[in-house]
Structures are given as structure tokens and as C-alpha cells.
PDB file of N, CA and C in Angstrom:
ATOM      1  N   UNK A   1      83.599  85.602  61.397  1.00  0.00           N
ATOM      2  CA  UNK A   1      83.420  84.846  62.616  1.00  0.00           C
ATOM      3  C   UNK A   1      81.988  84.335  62.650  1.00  0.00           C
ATOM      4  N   UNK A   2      81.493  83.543  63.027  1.00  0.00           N
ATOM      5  CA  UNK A   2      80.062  82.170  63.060  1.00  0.00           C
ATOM      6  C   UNK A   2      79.876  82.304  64.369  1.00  0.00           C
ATOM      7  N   UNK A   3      78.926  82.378  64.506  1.00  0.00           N
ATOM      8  CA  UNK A   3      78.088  82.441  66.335  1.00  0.00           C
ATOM      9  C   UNK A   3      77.028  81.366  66.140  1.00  0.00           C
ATOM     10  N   UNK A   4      77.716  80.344  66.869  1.00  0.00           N
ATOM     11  CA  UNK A   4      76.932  78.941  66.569  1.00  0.00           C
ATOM     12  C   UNK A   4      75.654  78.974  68.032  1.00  0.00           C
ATOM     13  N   UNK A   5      75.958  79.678  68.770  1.00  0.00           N
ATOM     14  CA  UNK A   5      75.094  79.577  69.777  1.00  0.00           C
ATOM     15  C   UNK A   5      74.201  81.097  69.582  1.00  0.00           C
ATOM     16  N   UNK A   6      73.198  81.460  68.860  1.00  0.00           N
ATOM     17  CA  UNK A   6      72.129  82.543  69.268  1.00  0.00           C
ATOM     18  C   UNK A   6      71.677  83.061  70.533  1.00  0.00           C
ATOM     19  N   UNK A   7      71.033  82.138  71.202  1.00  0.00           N
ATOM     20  CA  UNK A   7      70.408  82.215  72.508  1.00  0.00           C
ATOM     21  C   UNK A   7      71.432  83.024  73.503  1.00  0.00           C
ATOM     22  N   UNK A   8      72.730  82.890  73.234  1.00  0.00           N
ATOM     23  CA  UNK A   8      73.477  84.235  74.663  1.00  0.00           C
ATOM     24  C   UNK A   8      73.578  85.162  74.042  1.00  0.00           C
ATOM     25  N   UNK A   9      73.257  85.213  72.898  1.00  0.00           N
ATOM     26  CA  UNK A   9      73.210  86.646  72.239  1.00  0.00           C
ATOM     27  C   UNK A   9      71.856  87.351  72.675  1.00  0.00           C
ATOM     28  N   UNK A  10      70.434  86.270  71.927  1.00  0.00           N
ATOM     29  CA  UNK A  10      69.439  87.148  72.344  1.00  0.00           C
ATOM     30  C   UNK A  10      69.002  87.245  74.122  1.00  0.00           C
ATOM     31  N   UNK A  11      69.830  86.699  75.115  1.00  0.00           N
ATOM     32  CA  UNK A  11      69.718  86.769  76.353  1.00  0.00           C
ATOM     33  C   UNK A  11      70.294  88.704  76.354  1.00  0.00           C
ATOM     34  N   UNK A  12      71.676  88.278  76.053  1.00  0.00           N
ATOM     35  CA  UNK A  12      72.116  90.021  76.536  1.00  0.00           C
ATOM     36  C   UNK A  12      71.328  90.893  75.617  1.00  0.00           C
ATOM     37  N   UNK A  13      70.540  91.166  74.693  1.00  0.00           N
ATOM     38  CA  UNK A  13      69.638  92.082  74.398  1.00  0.00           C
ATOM     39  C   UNK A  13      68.773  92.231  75.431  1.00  0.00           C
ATOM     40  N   UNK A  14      68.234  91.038  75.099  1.00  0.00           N
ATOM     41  CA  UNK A  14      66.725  91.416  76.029  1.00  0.00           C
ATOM     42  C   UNK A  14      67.535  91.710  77.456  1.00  0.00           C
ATOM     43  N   UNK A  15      68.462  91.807  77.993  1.00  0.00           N
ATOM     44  CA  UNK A  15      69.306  92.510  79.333  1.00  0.00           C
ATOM     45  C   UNK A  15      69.088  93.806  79.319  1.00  0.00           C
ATOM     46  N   UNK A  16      69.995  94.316  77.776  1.00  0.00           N
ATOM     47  CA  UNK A  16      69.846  95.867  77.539  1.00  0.00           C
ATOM     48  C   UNK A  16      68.523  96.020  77.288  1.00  0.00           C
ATOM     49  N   UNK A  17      67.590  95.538  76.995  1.00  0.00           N
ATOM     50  CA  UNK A  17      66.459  96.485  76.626  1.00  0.00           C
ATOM     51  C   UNK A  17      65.706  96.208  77.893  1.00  0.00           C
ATOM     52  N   UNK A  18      65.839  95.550  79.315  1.00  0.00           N
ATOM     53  CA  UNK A  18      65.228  95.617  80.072  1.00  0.00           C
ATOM     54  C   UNK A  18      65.393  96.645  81.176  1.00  0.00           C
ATOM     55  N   UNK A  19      66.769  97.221  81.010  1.00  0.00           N
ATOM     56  CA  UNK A  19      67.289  98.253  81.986  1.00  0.00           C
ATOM     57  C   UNK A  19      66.774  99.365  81.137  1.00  0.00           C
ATOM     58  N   UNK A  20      67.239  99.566  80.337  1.00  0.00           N
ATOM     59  CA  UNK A  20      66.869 100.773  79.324  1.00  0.00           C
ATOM     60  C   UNK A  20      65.618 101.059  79.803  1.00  0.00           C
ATOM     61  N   UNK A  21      64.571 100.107  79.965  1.00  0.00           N
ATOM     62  CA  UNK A  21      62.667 100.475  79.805  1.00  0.00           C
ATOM     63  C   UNK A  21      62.445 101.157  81.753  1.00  0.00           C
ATOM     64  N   UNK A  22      63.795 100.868  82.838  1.00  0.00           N
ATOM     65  CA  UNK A  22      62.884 100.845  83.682  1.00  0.00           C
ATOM     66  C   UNK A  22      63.048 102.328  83.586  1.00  0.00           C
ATOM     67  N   UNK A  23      61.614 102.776  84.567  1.00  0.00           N
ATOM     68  CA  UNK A  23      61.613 104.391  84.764  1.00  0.00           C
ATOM     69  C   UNK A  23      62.213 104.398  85.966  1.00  0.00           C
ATOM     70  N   UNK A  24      62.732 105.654  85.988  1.00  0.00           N
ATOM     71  CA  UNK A  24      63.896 106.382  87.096  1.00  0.00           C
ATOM     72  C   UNK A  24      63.210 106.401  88.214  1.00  0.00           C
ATOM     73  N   UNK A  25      63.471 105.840  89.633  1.00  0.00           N
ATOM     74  CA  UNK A  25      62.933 105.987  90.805  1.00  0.00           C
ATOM     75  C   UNK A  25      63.699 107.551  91.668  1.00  0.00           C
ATOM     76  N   UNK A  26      62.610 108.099  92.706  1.00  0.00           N
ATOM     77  CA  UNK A  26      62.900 109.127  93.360  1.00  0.00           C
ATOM     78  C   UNK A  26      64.199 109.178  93.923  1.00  0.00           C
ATOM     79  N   UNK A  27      65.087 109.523  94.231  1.00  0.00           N
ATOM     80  CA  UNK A  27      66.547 109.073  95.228  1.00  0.00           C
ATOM     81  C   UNK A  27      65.872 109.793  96.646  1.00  0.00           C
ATOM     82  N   UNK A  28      66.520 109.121  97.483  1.00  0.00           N
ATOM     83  CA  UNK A  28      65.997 109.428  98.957  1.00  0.00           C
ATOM     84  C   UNK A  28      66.530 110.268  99.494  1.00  0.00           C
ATOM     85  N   UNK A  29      67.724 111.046  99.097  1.00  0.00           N
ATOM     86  CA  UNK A  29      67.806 112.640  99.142  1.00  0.00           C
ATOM     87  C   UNK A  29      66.692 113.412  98.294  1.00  0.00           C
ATOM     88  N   UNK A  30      66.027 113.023  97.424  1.00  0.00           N
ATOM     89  CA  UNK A  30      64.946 114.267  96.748  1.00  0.00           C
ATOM     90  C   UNK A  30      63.730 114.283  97.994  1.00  0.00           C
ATOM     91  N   UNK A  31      63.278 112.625  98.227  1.00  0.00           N
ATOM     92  CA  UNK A  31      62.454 112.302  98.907  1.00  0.00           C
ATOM     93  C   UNK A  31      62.854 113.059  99.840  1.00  0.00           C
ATOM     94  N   UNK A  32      63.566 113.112 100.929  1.00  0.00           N
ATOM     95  CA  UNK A  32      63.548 113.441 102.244  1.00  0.00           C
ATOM     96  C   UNK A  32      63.859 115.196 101.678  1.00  0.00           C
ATOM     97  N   UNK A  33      64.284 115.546 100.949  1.00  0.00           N
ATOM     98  CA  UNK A  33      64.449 116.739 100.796  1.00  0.00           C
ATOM     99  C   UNK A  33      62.939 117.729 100.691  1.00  0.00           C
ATOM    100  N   UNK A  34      62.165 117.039  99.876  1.00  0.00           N
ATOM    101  CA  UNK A  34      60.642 117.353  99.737  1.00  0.00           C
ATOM    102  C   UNK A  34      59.666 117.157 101.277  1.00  0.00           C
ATOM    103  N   UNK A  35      60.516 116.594 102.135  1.00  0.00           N
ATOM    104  CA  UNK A  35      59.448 116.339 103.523  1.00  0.00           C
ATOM    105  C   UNK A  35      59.800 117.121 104.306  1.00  0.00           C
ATOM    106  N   UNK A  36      61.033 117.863 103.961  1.00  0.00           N
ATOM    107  CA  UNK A  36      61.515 118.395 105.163  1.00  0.00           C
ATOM    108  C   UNK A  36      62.509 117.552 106.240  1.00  0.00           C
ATOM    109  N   UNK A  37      62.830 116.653 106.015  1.00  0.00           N
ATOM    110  CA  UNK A  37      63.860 115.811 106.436  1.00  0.00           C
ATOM    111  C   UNK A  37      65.152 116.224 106.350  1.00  0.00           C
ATOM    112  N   UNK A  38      66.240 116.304 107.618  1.00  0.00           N
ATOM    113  CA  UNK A  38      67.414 116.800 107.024  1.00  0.00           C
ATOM    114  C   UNK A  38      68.617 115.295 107.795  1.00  0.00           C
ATOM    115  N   UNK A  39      69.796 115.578 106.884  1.00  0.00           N
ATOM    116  CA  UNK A  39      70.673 114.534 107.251  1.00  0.00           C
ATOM    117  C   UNK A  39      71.115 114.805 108.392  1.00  0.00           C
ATOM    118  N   UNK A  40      71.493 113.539 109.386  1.00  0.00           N
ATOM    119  CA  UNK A  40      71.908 113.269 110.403  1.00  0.00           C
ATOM    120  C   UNK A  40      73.105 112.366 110.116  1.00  0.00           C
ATOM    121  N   UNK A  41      74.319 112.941 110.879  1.00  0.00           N
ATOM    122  CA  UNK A  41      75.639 111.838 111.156  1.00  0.00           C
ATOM    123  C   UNK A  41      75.404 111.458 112.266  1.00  0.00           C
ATOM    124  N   UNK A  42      75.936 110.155 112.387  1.00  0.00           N
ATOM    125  CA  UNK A  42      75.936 109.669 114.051  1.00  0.00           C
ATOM    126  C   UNK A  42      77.386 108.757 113.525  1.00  0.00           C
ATOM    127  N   UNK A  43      77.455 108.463 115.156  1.00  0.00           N
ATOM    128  CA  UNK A  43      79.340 107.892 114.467  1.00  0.00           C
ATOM    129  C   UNK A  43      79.192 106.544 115.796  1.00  0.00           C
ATOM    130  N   UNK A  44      79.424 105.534 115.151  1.00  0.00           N
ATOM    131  CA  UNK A  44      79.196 104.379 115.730  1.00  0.00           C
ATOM    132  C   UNK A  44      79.881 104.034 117.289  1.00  0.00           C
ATOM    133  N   UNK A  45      80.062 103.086 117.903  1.00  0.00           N
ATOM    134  CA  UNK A  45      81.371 102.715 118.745  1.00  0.00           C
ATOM    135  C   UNK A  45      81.869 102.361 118.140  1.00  0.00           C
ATOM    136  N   UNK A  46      82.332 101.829 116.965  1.00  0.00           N
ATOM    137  CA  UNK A  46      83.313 101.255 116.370  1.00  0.00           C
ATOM    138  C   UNK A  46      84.664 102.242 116.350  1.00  0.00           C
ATOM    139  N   UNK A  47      84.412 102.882 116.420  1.00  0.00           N
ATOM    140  CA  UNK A  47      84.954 104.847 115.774  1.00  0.00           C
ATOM    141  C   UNK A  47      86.103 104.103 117.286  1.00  0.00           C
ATOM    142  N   UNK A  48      85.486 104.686 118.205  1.00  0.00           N
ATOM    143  CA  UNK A  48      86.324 104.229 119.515  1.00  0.00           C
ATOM    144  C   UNK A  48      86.974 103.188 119.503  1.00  0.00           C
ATOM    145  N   UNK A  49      86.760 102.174 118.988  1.00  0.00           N
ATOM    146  CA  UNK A  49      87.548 100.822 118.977  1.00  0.00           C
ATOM    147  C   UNK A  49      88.700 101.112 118.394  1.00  0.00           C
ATOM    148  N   UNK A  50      88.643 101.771 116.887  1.00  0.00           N
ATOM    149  CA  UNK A  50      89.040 101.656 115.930  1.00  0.00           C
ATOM    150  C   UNK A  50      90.325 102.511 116.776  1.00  0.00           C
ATOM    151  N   UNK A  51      90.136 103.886 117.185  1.00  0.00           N
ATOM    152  CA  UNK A  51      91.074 104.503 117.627  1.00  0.00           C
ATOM    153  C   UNK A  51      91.771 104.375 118.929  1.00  0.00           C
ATOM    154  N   UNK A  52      91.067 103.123 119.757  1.00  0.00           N
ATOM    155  CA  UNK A  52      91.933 102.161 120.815  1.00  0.00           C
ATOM    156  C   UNK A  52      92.847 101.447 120.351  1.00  0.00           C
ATOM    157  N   UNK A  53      92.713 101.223 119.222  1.00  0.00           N
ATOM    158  CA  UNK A  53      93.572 100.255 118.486  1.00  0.00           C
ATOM    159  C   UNK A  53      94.705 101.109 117.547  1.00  0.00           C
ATOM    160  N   UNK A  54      94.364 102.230 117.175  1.00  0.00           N
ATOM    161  CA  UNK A  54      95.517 102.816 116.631  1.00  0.00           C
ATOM    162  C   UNK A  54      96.354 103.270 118.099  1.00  0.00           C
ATOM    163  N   UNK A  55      95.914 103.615 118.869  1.00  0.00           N
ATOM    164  CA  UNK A  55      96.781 104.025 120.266  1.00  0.00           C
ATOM    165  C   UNK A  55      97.718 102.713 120.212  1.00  0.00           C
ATOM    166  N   UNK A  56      97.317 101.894 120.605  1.00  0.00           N
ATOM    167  CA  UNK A  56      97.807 100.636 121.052  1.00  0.00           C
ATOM    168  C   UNK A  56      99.166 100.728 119.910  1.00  0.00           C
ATOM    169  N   UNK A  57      98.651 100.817 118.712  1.00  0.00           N
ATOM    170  CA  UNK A  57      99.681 100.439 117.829  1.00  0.00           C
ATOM    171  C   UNK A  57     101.067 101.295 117.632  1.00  0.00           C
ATOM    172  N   UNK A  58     100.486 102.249 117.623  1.00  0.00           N
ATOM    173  CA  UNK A  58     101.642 103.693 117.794  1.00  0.00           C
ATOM    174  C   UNK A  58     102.124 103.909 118.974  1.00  0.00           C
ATOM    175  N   UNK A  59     101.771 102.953 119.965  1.00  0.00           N
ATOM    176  CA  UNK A  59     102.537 103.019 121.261  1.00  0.00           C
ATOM    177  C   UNK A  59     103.997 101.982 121.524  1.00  0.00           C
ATOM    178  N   UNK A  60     103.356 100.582 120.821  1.00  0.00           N
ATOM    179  CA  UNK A  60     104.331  99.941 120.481  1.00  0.00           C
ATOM    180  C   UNK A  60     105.485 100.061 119.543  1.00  0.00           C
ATOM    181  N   UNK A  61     106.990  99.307 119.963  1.00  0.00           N
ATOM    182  CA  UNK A  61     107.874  99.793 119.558  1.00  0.00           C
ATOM    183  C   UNK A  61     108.002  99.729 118.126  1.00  0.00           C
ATOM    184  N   UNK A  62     108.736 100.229 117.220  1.00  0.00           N
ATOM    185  CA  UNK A  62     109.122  99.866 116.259  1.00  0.00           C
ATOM    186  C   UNK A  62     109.825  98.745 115.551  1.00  0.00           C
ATOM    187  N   UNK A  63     110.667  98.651 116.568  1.00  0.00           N
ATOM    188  CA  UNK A  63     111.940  97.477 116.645  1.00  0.00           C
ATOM    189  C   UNK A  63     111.329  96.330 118.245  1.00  0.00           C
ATOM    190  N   UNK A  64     111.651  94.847 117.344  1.00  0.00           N
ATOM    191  CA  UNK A  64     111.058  94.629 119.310  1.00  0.00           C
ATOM    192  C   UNK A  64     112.607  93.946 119.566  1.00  0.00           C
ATOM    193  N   UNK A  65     113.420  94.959 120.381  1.00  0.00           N
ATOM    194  CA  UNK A  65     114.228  94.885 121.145  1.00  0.00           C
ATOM    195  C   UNK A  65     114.555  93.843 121.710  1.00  0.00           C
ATOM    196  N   UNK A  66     113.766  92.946 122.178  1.00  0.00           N
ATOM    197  CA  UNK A  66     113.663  91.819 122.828  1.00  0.00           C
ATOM    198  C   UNK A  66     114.000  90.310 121.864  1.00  0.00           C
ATOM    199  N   UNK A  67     113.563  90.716 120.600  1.00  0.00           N
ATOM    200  CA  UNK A  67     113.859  89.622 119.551  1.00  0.00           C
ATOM    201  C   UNK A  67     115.384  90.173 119.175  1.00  0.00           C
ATOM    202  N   UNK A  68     115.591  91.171 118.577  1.00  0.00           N
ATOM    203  CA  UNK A  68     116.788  91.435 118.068  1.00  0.00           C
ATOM    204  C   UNK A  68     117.966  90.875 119.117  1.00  0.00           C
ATOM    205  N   UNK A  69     117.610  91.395 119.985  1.00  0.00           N
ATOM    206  CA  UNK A  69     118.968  90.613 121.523  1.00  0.00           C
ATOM    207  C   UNK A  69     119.025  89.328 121.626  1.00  0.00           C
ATOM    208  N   UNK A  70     117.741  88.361 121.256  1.00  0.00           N
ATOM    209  CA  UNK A  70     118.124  87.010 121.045  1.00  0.00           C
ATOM    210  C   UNK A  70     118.498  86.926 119.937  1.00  0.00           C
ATOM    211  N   UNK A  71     118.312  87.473 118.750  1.00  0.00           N
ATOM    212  CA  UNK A  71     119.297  86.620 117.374  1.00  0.00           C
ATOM    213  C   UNK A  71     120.728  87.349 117.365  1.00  0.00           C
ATOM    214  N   UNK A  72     120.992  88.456 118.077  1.00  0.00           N
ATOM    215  CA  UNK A  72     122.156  88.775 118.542  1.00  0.00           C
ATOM    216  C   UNK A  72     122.936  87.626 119.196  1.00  0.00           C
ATOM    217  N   UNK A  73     122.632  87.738 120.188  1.00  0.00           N
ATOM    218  CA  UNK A  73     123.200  86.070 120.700  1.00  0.00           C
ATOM    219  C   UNK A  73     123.208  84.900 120.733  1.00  0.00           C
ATOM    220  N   UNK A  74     121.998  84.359 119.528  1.00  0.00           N
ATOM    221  CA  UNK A  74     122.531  83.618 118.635  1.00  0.00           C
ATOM    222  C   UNK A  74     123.030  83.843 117.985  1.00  0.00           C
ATOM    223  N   UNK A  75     123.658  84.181 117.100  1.00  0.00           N
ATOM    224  CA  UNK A  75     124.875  84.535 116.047  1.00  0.00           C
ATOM    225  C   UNK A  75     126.035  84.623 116.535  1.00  0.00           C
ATOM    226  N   UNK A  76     126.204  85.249 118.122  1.00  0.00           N
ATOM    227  CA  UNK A  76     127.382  85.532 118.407  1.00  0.00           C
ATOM    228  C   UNK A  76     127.657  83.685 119.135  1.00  0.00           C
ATOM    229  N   UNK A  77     126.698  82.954 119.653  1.00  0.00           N
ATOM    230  CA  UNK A  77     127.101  81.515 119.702  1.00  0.00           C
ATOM    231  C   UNK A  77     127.003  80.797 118.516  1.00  0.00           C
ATOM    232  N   UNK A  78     126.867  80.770 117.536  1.00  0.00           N
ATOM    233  CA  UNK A  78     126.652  80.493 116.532  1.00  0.00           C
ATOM    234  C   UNK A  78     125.673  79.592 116.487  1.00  0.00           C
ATOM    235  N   UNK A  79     124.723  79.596 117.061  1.00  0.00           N
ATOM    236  CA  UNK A  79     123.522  78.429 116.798  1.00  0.00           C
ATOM    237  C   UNK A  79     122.430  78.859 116.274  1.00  0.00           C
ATOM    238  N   UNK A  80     122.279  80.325 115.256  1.00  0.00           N
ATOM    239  CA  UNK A  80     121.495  80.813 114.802  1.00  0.00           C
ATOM    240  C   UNK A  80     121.607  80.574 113.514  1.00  0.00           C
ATOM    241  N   UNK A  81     120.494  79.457 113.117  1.00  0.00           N
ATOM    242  CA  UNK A  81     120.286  79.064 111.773  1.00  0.00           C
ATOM    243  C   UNK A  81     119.190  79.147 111.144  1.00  0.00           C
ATOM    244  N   UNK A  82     119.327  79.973 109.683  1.00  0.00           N
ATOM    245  CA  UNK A  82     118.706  79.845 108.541  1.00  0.00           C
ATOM    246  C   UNK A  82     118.343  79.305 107.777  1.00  0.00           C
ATOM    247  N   UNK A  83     116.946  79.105 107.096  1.00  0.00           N
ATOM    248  CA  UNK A  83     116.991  77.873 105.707  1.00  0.00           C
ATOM    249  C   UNK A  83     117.635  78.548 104.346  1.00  0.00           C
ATOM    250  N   UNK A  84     118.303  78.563 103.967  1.00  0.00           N
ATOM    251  CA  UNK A  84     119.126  78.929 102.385  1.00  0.00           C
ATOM    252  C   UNK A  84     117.447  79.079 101.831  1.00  0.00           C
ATOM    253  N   UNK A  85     116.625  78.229 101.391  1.00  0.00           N
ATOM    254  CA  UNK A  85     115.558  78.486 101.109  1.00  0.00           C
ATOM    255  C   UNK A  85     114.828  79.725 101.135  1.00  0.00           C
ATOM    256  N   UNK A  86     114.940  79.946 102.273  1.00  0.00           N
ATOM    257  CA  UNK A  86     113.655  81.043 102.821  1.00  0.00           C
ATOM    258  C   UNK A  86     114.709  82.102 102.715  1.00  0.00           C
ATOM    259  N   UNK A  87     116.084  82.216 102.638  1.00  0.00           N
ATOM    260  CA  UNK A  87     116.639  83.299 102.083  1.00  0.00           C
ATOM    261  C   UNK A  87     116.409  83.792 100.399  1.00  0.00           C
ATOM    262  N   UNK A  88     116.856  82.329 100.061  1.00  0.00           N
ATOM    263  CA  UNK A  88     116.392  82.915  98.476  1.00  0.00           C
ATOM    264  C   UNK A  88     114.882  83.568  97.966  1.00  0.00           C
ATOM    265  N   UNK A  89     114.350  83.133  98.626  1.00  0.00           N
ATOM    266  CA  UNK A  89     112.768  83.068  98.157  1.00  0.00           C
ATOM    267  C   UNK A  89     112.272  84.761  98.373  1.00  0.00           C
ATOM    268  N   UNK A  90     113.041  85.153  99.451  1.00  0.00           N
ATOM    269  CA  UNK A  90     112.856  86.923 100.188  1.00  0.00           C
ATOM    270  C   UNK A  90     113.827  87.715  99.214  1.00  0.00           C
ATOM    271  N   UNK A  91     114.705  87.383  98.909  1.00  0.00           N
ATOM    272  CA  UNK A  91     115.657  87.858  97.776  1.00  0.00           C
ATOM    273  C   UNK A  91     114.990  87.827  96.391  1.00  0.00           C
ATOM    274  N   UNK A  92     114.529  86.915  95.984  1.00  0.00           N
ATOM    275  CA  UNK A  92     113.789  86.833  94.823  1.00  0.00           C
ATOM    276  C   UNK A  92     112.563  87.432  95.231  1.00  0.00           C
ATOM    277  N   UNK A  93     111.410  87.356  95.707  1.00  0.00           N
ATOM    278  CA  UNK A  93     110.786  88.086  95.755  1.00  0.00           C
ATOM    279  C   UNK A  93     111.007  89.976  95.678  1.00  0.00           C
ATOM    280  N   UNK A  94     111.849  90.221  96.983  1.00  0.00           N
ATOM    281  CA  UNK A  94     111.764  91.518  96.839  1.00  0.00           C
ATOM    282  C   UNK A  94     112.776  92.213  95.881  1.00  0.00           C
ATOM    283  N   UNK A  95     113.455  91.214  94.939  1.00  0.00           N
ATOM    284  CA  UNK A  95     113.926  92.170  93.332  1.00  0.00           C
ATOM    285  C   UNK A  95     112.952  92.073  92.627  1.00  0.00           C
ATOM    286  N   UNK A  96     111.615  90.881  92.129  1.00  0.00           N
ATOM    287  CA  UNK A  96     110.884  90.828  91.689  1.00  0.00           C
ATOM    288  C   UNK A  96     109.960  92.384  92.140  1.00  0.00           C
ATOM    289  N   UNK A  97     109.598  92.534  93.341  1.00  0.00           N
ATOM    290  CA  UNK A  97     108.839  93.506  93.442  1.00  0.00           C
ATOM    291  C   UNK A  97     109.627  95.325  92.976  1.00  0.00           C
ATOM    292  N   UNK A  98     110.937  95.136  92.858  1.00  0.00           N
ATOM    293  CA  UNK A  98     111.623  96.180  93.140  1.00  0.00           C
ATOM    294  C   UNK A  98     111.346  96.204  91.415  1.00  0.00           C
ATOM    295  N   UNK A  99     111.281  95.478  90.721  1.00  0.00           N
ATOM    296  CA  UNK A  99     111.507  95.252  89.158  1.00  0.00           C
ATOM    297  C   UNK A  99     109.884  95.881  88.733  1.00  0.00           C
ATOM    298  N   UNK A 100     108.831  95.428  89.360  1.00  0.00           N
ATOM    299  CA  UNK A 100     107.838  95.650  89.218  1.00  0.00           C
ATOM    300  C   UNK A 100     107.382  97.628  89.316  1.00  0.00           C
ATOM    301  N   UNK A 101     107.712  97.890  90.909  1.00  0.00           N
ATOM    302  CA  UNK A 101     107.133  99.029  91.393  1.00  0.00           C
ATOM    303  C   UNK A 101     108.246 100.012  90.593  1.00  0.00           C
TER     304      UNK A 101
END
């Protein structure tokens, strides 16, 4: 094999040999460990949001009742229509995924 271009070669050396040279800095657990510093958690408002919002979600139904009773009665008048399309496409997809997982 011919490596007509040099220059991205000697770029990624001089890469590795520039990480390689640096010296190791303190980590700020040694640092604070040497001062006498100790860790603190604090827990944001977000925390609260986050778990207003799982309430909310686990409160709501599973099924929304309210949709199912209208395509119920559409179907039973028969004016509940589908695109053939958007059937196939959910069919193919979820054997595709069933083929996959």
C-alpha cells in the first residue's frame, strides 16, 4: 500500500507524542483531600420537577378511554378510515424490529 499524502501521517505523531509529554495534573479530589475539604451533595430543584412530572405521569391512564369510545363508534358507523399505507408501513416495521431484537 503507497501513502501519497505524508503530512496526516506526521500530524497524528506529533498528536501522540504531544499527549504522551504532558505531566499529570493534581485531580481535585487529591487537592481538596490535602486541604481538608470534604464532599458536599446538594440536589437541585430540578429533582422536584422531575418527580412532579413522574406523578403526573403515573397518574394518568393507561388506555385513554375517551379515544378508544370514539373509534369504537366509528367502526360501528362505519366511517372509521384507515390509510392501507400507514398500515403496511407499522406491519413492516414492527416484523422488521421483531427480526432484529
Amino acid at each position: 500500500m503507497k501513502i501519497l499524502n505524508d503530512k496526516q501521517v506526521g500530524v497524528l505523531d506529533t498528536l501522540i507524542k504531544s499527549t504522551n509529554n504532558k505531566p499529570l495534573k493534581e485531580t481535585a479530589a487529591d487537592g481538596r483531600a490535602n486541604k481538608g475539604v470534604s464532599d458536599i451533595v446538594e440536589l437541585s430543584s430540578r429533582k422536584q420537577e422531575i418527580q412532579t412530572i413522574r406523578d403526573k405521569v403515573d397518574a394518568a391512564p393507561a388506555v385513554r378511554q375517551d379515544k378508544v369510545d370514539q373509534i369504537k363508534s366509528a367502526i360501528k358507523a362505519e366511517t372509521y378510515n384507515v390509510k392501507g399505507e400507514l398500515v403496511a408501513k407499522d406491519l413492516l416495521k414492527s416484523t422488521l424490529l421483531d427480526e432484529i431484537l
